[in-house]
Protein backbone atom coordinates (compact mmCIF):
# COMPACT_ATOMS: atom_id res chain seq x y z
CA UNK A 1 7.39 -13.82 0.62
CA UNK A 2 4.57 -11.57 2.22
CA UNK A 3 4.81 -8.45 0.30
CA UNK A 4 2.39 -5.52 1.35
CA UNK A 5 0.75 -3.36 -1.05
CA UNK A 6 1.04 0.65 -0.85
CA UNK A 7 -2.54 2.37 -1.85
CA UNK A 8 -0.89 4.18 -4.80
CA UNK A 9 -0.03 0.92 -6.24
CA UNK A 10 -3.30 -0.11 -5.69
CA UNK A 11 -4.92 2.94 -7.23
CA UNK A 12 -2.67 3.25 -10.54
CA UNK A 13 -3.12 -0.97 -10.63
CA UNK A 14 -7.14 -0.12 -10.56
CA UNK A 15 -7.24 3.13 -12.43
CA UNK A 16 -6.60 2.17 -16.32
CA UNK A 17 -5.83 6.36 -16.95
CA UNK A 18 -3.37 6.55 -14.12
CA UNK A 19 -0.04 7.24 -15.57
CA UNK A 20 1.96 4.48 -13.76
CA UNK A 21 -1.46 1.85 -14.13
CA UNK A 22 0.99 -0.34 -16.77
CA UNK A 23 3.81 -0.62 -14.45
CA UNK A 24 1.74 -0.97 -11.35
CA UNK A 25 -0.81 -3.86 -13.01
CA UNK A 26 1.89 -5.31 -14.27
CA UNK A 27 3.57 -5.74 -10.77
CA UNK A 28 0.40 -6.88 -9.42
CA UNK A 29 0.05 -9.99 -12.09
CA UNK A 30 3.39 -10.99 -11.49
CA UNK A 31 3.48 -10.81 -8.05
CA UNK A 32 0.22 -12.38 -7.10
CA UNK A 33 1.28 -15.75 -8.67
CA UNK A 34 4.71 -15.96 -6.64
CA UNK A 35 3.65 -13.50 -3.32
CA UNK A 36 1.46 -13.90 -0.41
CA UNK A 37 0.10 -9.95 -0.63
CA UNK A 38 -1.20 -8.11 2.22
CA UNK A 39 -2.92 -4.66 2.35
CA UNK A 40 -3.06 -2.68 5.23
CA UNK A 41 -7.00 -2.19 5.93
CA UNK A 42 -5.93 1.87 6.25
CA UNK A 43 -4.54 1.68 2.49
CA UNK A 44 -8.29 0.50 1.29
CA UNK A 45 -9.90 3.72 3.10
CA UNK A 46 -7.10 5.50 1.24
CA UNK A 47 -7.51 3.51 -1.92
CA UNK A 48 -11.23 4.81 -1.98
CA UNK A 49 -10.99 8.04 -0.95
CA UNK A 50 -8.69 8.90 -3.65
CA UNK A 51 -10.45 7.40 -6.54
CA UNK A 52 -13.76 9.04 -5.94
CA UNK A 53 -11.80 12.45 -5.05
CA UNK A 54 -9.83 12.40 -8.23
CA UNK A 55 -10.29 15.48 -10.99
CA UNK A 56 -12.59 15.42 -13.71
CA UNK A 57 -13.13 12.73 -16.07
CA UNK A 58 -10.64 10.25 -13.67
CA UNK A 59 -12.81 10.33 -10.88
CA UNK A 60 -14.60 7.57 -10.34
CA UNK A 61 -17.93 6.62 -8.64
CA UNK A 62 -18.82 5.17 -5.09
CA UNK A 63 -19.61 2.31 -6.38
CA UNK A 64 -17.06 1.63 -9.30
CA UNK A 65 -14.51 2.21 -6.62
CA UNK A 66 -16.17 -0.42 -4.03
CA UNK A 67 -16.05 -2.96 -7.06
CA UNK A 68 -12.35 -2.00 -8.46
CA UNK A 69 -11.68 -2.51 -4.75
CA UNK A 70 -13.07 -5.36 -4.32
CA UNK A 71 -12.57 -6.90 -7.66
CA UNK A 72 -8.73 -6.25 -6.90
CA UNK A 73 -7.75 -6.83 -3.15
CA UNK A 74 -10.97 -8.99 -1.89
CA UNK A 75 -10.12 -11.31 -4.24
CA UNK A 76 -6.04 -11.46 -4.16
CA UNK A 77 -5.05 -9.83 -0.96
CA UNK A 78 -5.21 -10.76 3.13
CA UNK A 79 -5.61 -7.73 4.97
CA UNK A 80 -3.71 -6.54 7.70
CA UNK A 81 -5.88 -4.60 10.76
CA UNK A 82 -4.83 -2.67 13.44
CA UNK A 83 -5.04 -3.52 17.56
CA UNK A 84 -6.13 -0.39 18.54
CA UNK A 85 -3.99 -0.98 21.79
CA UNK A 86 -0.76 -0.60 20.24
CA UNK A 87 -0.83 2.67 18.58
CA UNK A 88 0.92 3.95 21.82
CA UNK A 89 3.61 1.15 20.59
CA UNK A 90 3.64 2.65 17.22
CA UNK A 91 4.11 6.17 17.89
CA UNK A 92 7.36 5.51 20.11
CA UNK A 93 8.48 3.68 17.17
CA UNK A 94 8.33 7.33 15.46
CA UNK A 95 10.44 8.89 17.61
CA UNK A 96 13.71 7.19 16.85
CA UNK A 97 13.37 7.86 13.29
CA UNK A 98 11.96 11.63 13.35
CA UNK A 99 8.89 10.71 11.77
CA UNK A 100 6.43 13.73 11.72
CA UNK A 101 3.65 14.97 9.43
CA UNK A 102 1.95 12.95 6.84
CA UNK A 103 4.58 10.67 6.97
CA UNK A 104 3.08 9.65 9.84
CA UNK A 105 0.28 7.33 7.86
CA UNK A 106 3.09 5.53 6.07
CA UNK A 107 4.76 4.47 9.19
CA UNK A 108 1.51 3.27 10.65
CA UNK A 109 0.87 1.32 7.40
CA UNK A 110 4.51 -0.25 7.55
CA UNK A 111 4.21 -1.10 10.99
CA UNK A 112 1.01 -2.69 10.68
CA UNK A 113 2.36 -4.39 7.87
CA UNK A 114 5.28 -5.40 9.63
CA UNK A 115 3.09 -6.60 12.62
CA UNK A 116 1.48 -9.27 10.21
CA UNK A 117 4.68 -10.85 8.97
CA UNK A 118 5.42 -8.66 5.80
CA UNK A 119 9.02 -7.98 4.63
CA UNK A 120 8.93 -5.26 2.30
CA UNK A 121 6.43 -2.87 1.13
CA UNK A 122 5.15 -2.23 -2.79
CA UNK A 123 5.37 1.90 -3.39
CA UNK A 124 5.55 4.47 -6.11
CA UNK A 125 6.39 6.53 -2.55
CA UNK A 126 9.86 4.70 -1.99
CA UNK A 127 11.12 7.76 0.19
CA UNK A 128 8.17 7.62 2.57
CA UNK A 129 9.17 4.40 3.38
CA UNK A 130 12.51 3.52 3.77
CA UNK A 131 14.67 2.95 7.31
CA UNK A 132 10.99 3.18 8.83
CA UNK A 133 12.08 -0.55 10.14
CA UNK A 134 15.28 -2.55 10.06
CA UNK A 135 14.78 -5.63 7.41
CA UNK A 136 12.04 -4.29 5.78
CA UNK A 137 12.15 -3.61 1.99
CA UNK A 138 11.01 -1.13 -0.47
CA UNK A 139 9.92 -1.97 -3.89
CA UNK A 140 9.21 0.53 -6.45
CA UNK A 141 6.68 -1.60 -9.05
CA UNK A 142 8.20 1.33 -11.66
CA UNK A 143 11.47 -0.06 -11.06
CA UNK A 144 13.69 -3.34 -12.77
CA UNK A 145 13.08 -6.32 -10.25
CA UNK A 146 17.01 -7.18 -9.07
CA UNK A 147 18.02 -10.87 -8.03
């Protein structure tokens, strides 16, 4: 199954002091040996921004976030980009559902997702993304897998 990856499950996976990084690397192991994972190309920006934007001590530098980055997605993950063309398509998708505000960047990142063959979405943010499409799933990597 394509699964794609939420940045906060990237940065708690990456970020050994984040407070969900067990549950999140843990979900990441299991799931890259049985899933084909894709990251939307947005959720790296994101990924970076907020791990060299974090408080204190957890902050991290340019370049430790490039290779955590790196290290992490490069390696595992096929990324998903964006045809510029279609985010006239994407926005009338909004309408139906009343997206608005910063909600707004997870619907582009599920329908990007969605546009590259993924079924369900890996989030700590399980509210942000559900009924954004028919068929497509929300897993919380916090949560028991169900069968």
């Amino acid at each position: 199954m394509k699964i794609g990856v939420d940045s906060c499950v990237i940065i708690a996976g990456v970020h050994a002091n984040h407070p969900r990084h067990a549950a999140a690397a843990h979900w990441l192991v299991g799931a890259l040996s049985v899933h084909e994972l894709v990251v939307c190309h947005h959720s790296i920006l994101e990924a970076y921004a907020v791990l060299t934007s974090l408080p204190g001590d957890f902050r991290v530098t340019p370049s430790e976030a490039r290779d955590l980055l790196s290290a992490t997605v490069m390696e595992n993950m096929s990324i998903a980009g964006f045809e510029p063309g279609s985010i006239w398509t994407i926005l009338a998708n909004f309408v139906p559902s009343s997206v608005a505000g910063s909600r707004s960047y997870d619907a582009f990142v599920a329908r990007v997702l969605h546009a590259h063959g993924v079924q369900a979405v890996a989030t700590f943010n399980a509210k942000h993304f559900a009924g954004l499409i028919e068929g497509f799933a929300v897993i919380d990597p916090g949560e028991p897998a169900t069968a």
